[in-house]
Protein backbone atom coordinates (compact mmCIF):
# COMPACT_ATOMS: atom_id res chain seq x y z
CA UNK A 1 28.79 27.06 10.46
CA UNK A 2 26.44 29.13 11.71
CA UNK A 3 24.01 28.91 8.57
CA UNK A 4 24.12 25.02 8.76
CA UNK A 5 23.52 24.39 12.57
CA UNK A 6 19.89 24.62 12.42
CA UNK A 7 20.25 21.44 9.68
CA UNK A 8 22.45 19.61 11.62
CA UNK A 9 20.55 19.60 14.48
CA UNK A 10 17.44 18.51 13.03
CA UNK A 11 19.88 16.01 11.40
CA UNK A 12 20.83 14.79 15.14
CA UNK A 13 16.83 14.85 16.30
CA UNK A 14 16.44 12.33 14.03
CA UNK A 15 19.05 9.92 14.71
CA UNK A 16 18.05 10.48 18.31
CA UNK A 17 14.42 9.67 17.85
CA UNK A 18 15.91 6.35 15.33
CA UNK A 19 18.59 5.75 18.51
CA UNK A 20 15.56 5.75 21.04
CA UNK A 21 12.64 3.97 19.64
CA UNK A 22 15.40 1.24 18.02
CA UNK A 23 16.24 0.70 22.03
CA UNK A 24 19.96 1.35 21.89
CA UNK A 25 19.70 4.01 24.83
CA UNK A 26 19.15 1.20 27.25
CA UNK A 27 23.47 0.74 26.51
CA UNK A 28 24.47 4.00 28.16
CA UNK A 29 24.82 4.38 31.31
CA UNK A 30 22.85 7.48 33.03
CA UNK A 31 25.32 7.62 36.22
CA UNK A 32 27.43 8.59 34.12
CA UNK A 33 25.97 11.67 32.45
CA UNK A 34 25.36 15.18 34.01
CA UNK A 35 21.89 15.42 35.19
CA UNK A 36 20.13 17.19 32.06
CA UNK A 37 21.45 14.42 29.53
CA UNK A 38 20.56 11.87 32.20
CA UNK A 39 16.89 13.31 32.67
CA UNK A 40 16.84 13.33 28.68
CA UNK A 41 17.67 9.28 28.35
CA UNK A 42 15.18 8.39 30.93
CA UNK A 43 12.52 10.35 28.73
CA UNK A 44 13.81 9.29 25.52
CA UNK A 45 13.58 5.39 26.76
CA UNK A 46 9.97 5.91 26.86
CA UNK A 47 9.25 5.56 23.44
CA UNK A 48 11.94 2.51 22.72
CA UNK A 49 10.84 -0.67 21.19
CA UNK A 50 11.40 -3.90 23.52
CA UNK A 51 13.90 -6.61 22.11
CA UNK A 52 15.08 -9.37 23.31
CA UNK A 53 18.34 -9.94 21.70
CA UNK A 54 19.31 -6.70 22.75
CA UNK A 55 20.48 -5.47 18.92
CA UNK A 56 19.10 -1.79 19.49
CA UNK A 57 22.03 -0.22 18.15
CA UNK A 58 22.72 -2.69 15.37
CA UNK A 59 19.03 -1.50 14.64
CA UNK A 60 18.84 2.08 15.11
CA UNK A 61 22.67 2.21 12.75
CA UNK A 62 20.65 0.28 9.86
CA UNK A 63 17.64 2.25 9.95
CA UNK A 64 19.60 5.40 9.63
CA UNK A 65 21.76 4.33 6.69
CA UNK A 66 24.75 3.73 4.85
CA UNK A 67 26.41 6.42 6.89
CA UNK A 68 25.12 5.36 10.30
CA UNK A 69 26.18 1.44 9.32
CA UNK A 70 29.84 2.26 8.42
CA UNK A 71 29.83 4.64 11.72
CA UNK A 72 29.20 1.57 13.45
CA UNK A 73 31.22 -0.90 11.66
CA UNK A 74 34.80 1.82 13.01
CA UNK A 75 33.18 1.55 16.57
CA UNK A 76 33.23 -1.75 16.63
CA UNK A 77 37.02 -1.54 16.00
CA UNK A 78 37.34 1.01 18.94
CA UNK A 79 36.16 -1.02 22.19
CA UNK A 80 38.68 1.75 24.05
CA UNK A 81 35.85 4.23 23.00
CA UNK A 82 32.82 2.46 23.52
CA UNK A 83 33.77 -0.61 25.83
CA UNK A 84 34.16 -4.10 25.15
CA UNK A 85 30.02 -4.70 25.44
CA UNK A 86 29.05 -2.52 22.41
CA UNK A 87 31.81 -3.35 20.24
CA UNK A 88 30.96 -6.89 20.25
CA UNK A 89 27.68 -6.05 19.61
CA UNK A 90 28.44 -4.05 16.43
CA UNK A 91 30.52 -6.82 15.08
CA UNK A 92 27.26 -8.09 14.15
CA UNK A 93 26.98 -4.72 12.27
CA UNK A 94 27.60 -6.02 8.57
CA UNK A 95 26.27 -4.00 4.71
CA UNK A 96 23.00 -5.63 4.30
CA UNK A 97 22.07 -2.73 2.34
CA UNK A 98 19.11 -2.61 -0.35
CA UNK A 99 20.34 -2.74 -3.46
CA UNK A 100 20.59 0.13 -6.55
CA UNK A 101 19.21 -0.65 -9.90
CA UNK A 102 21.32 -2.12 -12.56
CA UNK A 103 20.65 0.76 -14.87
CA UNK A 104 22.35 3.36 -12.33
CA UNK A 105 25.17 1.28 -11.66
CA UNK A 106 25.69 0.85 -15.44
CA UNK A 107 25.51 4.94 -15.37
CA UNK A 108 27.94 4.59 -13.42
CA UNK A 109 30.51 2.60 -15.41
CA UNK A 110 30.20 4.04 -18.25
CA UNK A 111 31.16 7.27 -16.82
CA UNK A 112 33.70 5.91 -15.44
CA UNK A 113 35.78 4.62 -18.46
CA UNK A 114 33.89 7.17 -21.01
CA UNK A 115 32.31 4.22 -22.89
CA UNK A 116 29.47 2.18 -23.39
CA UNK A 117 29.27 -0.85 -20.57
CA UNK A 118 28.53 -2.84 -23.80
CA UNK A 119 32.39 -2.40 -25.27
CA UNK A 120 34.05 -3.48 -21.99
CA UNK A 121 31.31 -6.58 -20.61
CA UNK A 122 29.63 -8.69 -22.83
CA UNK A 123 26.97 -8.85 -20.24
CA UNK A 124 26.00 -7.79 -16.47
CA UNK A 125 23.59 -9.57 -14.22
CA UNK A 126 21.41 -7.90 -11.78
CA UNK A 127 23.53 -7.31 -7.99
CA UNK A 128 24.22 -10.26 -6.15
CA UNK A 129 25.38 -8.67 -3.07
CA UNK A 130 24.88 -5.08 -2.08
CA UNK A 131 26.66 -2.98 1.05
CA UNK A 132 26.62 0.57 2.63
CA UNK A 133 29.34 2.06 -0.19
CA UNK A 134 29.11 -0.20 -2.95
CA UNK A 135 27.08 -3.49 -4.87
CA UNK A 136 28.42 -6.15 -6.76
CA UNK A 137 27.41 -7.27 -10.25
CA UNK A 138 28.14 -10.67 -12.32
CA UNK A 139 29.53 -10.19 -15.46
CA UNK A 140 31.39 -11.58 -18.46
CA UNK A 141 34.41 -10.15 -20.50
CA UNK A 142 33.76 -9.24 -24.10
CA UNK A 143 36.93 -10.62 -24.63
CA UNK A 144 37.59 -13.98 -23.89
CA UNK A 145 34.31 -14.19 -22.20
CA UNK A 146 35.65 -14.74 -18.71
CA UNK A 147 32.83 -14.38 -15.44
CA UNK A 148 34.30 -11.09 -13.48
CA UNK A 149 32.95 -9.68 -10.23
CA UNK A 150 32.05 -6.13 -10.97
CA UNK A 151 31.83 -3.82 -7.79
CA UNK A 152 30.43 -0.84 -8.55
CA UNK A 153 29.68 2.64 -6.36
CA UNK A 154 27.05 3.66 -5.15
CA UNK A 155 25.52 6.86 -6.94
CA UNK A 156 25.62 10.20 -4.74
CA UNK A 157 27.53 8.20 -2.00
CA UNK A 158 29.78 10.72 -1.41
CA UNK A 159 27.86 13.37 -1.29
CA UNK A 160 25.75 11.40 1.45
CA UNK A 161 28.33 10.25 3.27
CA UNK A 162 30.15 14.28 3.12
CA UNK A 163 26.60 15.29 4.95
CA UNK A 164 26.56 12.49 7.74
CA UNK A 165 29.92 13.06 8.55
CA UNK A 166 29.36 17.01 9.10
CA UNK A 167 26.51 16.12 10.79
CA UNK A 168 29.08 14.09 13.17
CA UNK A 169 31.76 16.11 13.13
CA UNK A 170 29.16 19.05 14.21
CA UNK A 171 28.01 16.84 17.38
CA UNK A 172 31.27 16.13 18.73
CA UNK A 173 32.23 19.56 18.36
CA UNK A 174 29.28 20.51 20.67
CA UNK A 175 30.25 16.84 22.52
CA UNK A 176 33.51 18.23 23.19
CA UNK A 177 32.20 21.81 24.13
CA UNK A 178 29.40 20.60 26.31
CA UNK A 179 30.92 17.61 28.00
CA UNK A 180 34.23 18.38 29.10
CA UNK A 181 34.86 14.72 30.70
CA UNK A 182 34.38 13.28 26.95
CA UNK A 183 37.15 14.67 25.93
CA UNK A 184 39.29 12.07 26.71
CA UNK A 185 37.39 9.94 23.96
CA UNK A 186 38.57 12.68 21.31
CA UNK A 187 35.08 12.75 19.36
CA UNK A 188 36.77 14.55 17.20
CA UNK A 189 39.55 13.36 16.15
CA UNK A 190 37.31 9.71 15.78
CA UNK A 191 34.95 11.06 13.17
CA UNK A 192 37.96 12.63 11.47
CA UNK A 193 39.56 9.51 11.38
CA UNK A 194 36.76 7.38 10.05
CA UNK A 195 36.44 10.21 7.69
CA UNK A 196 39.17 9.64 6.35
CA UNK A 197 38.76 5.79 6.34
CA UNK A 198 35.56 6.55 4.61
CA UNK A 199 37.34 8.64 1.64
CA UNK A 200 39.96 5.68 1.43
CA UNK A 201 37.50 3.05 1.20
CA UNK A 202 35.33 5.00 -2.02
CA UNK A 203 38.27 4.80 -4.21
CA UNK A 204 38.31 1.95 -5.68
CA UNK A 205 41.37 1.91 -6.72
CA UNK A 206 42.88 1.57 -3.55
CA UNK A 207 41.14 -1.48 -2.66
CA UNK A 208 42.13 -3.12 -6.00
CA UNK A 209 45.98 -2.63 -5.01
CA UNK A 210 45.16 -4.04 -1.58
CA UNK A 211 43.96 -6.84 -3.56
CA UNK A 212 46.80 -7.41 -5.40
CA UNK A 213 49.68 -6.46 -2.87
CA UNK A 214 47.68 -9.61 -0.32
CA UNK A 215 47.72 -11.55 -3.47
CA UNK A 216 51.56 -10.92 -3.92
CA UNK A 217 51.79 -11.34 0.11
CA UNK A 218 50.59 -14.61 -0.19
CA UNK A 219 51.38 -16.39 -3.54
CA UNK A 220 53.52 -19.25 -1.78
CA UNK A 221 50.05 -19.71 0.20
CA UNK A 222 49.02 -23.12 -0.82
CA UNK A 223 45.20 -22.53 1.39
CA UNK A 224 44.37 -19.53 0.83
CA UNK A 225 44.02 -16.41 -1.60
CA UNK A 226 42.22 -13.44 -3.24
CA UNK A 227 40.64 -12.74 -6.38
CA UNK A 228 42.53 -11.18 -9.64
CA UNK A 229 42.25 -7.75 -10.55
CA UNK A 230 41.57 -6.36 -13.85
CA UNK A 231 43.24 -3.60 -13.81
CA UNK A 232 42.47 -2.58 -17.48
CA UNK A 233 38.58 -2.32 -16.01
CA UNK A 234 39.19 -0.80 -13.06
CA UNK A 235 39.04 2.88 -11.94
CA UNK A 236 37.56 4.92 -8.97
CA UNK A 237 33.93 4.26 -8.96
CA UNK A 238 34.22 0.40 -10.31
CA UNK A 239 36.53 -2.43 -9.16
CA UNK A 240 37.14 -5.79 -11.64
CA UNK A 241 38.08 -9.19 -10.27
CA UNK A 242 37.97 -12.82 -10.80
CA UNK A 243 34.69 -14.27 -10.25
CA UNK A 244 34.37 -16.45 -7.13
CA UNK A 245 32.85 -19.60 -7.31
CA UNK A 246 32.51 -21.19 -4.08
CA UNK A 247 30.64 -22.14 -0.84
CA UNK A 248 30.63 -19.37 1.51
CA UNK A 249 31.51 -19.84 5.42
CA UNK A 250 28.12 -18.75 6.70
CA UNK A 251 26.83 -21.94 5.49
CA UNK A 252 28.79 -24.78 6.79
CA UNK A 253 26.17 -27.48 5.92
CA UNK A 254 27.09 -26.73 2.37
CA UNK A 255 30.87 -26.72 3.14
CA UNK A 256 30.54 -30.46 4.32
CA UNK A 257 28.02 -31.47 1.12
CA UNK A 258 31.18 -29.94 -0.81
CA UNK A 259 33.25 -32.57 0.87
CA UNK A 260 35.71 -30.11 2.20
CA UNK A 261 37.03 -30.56 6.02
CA UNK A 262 35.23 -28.34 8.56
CA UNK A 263 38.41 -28.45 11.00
CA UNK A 264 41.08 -28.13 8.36
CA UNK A 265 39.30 -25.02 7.02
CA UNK A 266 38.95 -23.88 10.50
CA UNK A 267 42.77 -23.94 10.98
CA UNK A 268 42.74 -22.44 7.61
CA UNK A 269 41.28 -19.13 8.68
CA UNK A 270 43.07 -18.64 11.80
CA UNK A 271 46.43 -19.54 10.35
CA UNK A 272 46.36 -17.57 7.34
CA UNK A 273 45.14 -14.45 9.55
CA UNK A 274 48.04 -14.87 12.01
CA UNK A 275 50.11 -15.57 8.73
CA UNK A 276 49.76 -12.02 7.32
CA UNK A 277 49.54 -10.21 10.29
CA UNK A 278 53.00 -11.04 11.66
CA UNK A 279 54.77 -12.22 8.09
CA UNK A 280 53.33 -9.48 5.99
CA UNK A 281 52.30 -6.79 8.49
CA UNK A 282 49.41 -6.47 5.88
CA UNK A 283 46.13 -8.53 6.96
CA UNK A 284 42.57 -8.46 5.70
CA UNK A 285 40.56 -6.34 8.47
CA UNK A 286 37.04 -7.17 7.78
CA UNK A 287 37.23 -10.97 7.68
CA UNK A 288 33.37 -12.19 8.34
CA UNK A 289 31.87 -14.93 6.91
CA UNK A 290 29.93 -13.28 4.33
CA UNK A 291 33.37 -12.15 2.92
CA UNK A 292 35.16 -15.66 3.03
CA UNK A 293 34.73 -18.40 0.66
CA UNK A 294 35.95 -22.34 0.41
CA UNK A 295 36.90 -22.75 -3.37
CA UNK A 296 36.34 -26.31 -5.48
CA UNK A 297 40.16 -27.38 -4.79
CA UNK A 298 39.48 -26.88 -0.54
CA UNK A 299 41.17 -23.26 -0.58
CA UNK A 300 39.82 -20.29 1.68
CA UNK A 301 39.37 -16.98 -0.81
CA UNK A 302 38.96 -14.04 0.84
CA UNK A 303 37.10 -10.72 -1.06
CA UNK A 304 35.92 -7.32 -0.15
CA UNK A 305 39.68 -6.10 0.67
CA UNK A 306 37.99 -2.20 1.41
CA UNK A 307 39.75 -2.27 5.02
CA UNK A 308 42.85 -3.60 5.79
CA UNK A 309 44.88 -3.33 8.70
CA UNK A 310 49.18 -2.72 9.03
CA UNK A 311 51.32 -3.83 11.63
CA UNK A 312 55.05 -2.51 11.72
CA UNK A 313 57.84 -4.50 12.79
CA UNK A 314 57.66 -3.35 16.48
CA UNK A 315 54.28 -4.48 16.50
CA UNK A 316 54.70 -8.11 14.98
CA UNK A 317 57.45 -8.28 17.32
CA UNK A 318 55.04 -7.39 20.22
CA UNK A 319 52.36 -9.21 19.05
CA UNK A 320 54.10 -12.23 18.64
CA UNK A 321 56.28 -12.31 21.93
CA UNK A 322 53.61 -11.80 23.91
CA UNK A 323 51.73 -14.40 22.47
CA UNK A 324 54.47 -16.88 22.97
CA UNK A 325 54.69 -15.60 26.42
CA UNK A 326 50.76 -16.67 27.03
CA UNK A 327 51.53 -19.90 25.19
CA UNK A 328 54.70 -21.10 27.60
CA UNK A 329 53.30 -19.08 30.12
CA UNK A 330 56.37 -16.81 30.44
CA UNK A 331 54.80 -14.03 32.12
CA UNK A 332 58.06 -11.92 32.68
CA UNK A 333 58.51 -11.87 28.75
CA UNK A 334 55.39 -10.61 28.24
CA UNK A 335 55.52 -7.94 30.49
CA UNK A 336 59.14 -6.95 29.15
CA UNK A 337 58.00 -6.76 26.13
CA UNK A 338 55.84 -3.97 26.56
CA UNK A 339 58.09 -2.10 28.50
CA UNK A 340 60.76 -2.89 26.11
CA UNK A 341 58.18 -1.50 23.34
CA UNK A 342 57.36 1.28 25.26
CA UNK A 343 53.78 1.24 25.69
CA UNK A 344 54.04 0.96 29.50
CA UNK A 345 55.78 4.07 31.39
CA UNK A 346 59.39 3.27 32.73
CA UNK A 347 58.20 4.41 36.23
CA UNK A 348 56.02 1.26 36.37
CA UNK A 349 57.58 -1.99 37.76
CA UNK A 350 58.33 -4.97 35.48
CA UNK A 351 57.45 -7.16 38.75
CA UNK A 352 54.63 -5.50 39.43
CA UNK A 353 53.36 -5.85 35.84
CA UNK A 354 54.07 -9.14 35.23
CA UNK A 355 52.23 -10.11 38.15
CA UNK A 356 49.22 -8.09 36.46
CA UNK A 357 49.67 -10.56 33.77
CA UNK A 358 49.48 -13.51 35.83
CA UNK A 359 46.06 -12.68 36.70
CA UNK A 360 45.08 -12.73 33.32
CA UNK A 361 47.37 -15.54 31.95
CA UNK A 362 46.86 -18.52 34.63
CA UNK A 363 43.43 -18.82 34.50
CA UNK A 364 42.99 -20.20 30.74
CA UNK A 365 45.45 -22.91 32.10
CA UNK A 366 42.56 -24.67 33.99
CA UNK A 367 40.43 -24.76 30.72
CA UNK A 368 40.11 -26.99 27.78
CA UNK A 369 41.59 -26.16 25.13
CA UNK A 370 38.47 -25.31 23.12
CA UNK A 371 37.28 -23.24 26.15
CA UNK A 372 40.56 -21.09 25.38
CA UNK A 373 39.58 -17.78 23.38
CA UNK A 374 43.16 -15.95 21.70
CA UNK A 375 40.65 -12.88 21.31
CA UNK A 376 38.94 -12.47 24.60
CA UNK A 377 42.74 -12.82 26.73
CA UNK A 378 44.19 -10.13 24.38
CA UNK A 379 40.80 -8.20 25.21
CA UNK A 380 41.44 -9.17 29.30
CA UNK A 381 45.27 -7.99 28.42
CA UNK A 382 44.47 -4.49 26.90
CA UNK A 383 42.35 -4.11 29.80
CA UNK A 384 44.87 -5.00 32.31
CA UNK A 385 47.54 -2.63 30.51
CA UNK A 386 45.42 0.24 30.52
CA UNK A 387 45.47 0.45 34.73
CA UNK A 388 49.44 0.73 34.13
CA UNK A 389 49.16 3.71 31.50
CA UNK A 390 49.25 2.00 28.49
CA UNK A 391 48.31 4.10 25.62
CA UNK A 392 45.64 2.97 23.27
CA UNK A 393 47.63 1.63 19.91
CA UNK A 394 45.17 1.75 17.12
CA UNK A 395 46.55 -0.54 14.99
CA UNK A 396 46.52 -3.16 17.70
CA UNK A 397 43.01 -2.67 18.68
CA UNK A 398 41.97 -3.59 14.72
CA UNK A 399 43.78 -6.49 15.12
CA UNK A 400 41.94 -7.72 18.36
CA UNK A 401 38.86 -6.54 16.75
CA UNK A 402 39.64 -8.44 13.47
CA UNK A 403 40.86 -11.29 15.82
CA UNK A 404 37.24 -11.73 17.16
CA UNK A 405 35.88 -12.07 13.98
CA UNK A 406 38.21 -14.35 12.72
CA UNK A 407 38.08 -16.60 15.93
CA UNK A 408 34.05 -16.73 15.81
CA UNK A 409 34.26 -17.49 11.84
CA UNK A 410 36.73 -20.52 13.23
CA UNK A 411 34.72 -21.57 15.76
CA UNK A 412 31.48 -21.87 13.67
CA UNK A 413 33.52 -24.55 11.79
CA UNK A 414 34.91 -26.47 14.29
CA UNK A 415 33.72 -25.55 17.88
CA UNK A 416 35.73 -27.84 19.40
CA UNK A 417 39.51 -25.46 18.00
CA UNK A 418 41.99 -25.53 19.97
CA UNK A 419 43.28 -21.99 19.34
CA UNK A 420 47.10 -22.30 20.98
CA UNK A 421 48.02 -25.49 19.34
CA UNK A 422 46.78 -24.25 15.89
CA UNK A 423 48.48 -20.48 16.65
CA UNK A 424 51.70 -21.91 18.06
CA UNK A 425 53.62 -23.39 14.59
CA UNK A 426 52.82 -19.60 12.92
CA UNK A 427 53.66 -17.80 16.11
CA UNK A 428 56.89 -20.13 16.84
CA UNK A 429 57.98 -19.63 13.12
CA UNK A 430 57.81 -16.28 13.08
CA UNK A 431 59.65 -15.82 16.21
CA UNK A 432 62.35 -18.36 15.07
CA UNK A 433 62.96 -16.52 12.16
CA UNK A 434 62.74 -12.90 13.20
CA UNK A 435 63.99 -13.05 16.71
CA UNK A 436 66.62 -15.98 16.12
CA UNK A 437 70.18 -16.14 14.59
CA UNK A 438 68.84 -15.74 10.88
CA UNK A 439 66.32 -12.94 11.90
CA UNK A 440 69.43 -11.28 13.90
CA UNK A 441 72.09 -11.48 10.63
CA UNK A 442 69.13 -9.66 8.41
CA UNK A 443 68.57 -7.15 11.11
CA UNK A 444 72.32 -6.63 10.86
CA UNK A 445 72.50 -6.37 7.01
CA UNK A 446 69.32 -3.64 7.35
CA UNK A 447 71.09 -1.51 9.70
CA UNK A 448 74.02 -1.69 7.32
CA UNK A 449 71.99 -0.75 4.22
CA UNK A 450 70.66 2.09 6.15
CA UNK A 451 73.81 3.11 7.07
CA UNK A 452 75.37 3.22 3.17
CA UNK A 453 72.14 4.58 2.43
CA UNK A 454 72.50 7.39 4.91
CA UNK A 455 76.09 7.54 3.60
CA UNK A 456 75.27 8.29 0.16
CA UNK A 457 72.97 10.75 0.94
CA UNK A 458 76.10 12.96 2.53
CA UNK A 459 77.56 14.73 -0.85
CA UNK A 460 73.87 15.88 -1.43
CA UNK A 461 73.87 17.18 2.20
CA UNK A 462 77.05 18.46 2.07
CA UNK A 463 75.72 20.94 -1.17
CA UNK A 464 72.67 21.87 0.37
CA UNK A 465 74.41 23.00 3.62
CA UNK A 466 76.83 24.87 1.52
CA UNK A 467 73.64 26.48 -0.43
CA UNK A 468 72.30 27.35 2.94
CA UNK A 469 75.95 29.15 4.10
CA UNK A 470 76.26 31.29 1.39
CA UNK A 471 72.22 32.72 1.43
CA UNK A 472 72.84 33.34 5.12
CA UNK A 473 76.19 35.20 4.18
CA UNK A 474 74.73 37.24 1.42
CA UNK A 475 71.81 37.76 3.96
CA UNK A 476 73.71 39.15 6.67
CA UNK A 477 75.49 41.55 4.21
CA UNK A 478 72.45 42.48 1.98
CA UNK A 479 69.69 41.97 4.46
CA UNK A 480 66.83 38.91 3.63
CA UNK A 481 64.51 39.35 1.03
CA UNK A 482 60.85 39.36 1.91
CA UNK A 483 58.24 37.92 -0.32
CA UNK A 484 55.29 40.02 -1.12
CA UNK A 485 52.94 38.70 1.48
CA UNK A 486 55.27 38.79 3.81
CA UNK A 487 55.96 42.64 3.50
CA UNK A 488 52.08 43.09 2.88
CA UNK A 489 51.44 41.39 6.20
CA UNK A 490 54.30 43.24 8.22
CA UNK A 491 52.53 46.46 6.80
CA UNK A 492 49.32 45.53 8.31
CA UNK A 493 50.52 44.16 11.93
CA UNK A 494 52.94 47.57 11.46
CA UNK A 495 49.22 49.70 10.75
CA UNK A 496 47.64 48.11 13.56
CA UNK A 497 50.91 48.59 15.93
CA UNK A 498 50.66 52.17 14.75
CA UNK A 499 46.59 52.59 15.97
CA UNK A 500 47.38 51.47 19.08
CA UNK A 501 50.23 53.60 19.92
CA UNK A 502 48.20 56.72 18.59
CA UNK A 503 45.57 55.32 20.70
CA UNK A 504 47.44 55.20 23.72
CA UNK A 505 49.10 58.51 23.32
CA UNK A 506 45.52 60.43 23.03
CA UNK A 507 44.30 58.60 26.00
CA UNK A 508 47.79 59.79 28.14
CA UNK A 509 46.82 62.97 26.38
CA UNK A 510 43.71 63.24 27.84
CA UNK A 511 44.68 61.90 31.37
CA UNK A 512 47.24 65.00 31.63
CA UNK A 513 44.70 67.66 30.70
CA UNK A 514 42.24 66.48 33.49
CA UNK A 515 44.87 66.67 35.90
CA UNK A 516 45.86 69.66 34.92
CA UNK A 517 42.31 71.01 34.78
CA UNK A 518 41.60 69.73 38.41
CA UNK A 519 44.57 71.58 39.27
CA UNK A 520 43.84 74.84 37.90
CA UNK A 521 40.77 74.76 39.62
């Protein structure tokens, strides 16, 4: 730690000077700093470059990297961290990254299956799209001669990417030292969480079986669905898929020369997202246009399934109540569900809430309905809960987040959406099923399975209870053994216990013959 400081902070110099010059110190505000860090920003400004669309730290994040660009990509899924203002900026944050050379990434297969790229692809094109972790290649089977997407890792990305993040983790340690009042942001625990993400995200692997469990999520899905996997090409550093050939959503011009239908593909992308979300508890988390595609027979294909988000049944339930509520305009509903979920303290009134909710509830009421944004009321909502105590629930912020994303991808299609009426039949359905009769009877039959569950466990309880009676038994007659360490250890705590007492009894030693001495004379 103490050997790698000096590195780190030159590290951090230089993603200040990138941070200042790019403009993105004109976000924070210097009231809110102590005086030093203030006097530090107002210096710092003085060498930032002027924009005008105010995308300094969309800037300053690609300049520094791959690292930097993922960094910004989690903020933008924590607004509770850095407001609502900079996470919408990030969104804009996407891997426009420069691309490897074909000759590293084949390298790179190869060493990954322990073969020639030549025995498993009959060919592979140059990248066609390349991001902060990984690039994509064109190829074709040997066998069968099938066009694959081949995603391929970056070389050295982890070892980057294990550098950056000490480099973080280092500055919020001294964030959290310096700055007591950030605390409450837990700088810590965020870089520790997007390592994490990070480590997730280069396998893979994992993405590949998020692939195929949204493909298994959605096979009744008559609009929508994701690329096969080949497995049999697959492993940690390279992913294998069906190739996608369609029109991407970033260029709608070329969605209507297609001939598909703007607003039905709108509709598309915000009922399929609401779809998996509260039927699957499983929905694509990164859902921006550059990842979205419109396929020759009108269906939306999603790719690029490196984050995901989960919702458990208390959320859905949650999620979709209070939804309803907005939609009917039930306000005591939505407030009882989050006490009855218990993200509100009990000592809070329902009354009290519920009128909070008003507030933010009535006013889309005097809109149009394509003036109505699902994203920015859940955004007013979470705002609202947090001056009654709610905690901040992860899971629900990436689904706001990703809720943004997919309501601006919408939008872009149709601007005129009207985001209830198209919400309403999934949300409705959902709660029909779940909350209703049907729902009720399979909520019934789970708690039953549990139960036998539980119940069969019991004879293997039973044993290991009686295992547990007899050691204590034979314990309290023969004494407990002690492992090894654990006698080695007592013997040291014992040899320090014994120092200390010999200590002490010299120094009473000592006391006794100076009285005595003063005495004497």
């Amino acid at each position: 730690m103490i050997v790698s400081a000096p590195l780190h902070l030159a590290r951090l110099a230089r993603v200040g000077f990138v941070l200042a010059r790019e403009g993105a110190l004109g976000l924070v505000d210097p009231s809110l700093l102590p005086p030093p860090a203030r006097l530090l920003v107002r210096a710092a400004r003085l060498i930032e470059r002027r924009r005008a669309d105010g995308s300094g730290l969309v800037a300053a994040f690609t300049r520094l990297g791959p690292s930097y660009v993922k960094f910004g990509q989690f903020l933008a899924t924590r607004p509770d961290l850095v407001g609502m203002a900079i996470a919408r900026e990030l969104t804009a944050l996407q891997d426009r990254m420069p691309a490897f050379p074909r000759a590293d990434a084949l390298a790179v297969i190869e060493a990954a299956f322990g073969r020639p790229a030549v025995s498993l692809f009959a060919d592979i094109g140059d990248p066609v799209a390349a991001a902060s972790i990984a690039q994509v290649h064109k190829a074709r089977l040997r066998d069968g001669g099938e066009q694959v997407a081949v995603k391929v890792l970056r070389p050295g990305v982890r070892a980057r990417f294990r550098s950056d993040l000490e480099t973080m983790a280092f500055s919020a340690r001294v964030i959290e030292s310096a700055i007591p009042a950030a605390r409450r942001l837990r700088p810590v625990d965020v870089v520790a969480t997007l390592a994490r993400s990070v480590e997730v995200e280069m396998d893979l692997r994992l993405e590949a079986a998020a692939l195929s469990e949204l493909a298994e999520n959605a096979r009744e899905d008559r609009e929508f669905r994701v690329p096969a996997v080949n497995w049999t090409r697959t492993a940690r550093d390279v992913l294998t898929s069906e190739w996608i050939d369609g029109v991407p959503l970033s260029d709608p011009a070329a969605i209507e020369r297609a001939g598909h239908d703007r607003v039905a593909l709108a509709r598309t992308v915000i009922q399929s997202f609401l779809s998996h979300a509260l039927r699957d508890g499983f929905f694509h988390a990164d859902m921006h246009q550059g990842n979205l595609f419109v396929d020759a027979a009108g269906r939306l294909v999603a790719v690029d399934c490196g984050i995901m988000g989960r919702l458990g049944l208390k959320e859905r339930r949650f999620l979709a109540q209070i939804l309803f509520g907005f939609i009917t305009r039930d306000y005591d509903l939505v407030a009882r569900v989050h006490f009855d979920a218990g993200y509100v303290p009990a000592h809070h009134s329902v009354a009290d809430f519920a009128q909070a909710i008003r507030a933010v509830g009535e006013p889309i009421h005097d809109k149009r309905a394509d003036e109505i944004s699902m994203a920015s009321l859940l955004t007013l909502l979470f705002e609202i809960t947090a001056l009654f105590d709610m905690k901040t629930r992860t899971e629900l912020v990436m689904l706001q987040k990703t809720m943004v994303v997919v309501e601006g991808v919408a939008r872009s299609l149709d601007p005129h959406l009207d985001m209830w009426r198209t919400a309403e039949p999934v949300v409705r359905g959902w709660i029909e099923r779940n909350l209703g009769p049907v729902g009720m009877v399979e909520q019934a039959a789970r708690g039953a399975r549990d139960g036998f569950g539980a119940f069969g466990l019991l004879p293997s309880l039973i044993r290991r209870a009686e295992t547990l009676s007899d050691a204590l038994a034979d314990g309290a007659r023969n004494g407990f053994p002690l492992s090894q360490d654990s006698i080695r250890a007592i013997g040291r705590a014992e040899g320090r216990g014994n120092r200390w007492l010999a200590t002490g009894v010299w120094l009473i030693v000592v006391l006794l013959a100076i009285i005595v001495w003063r005495d004497v004379l």
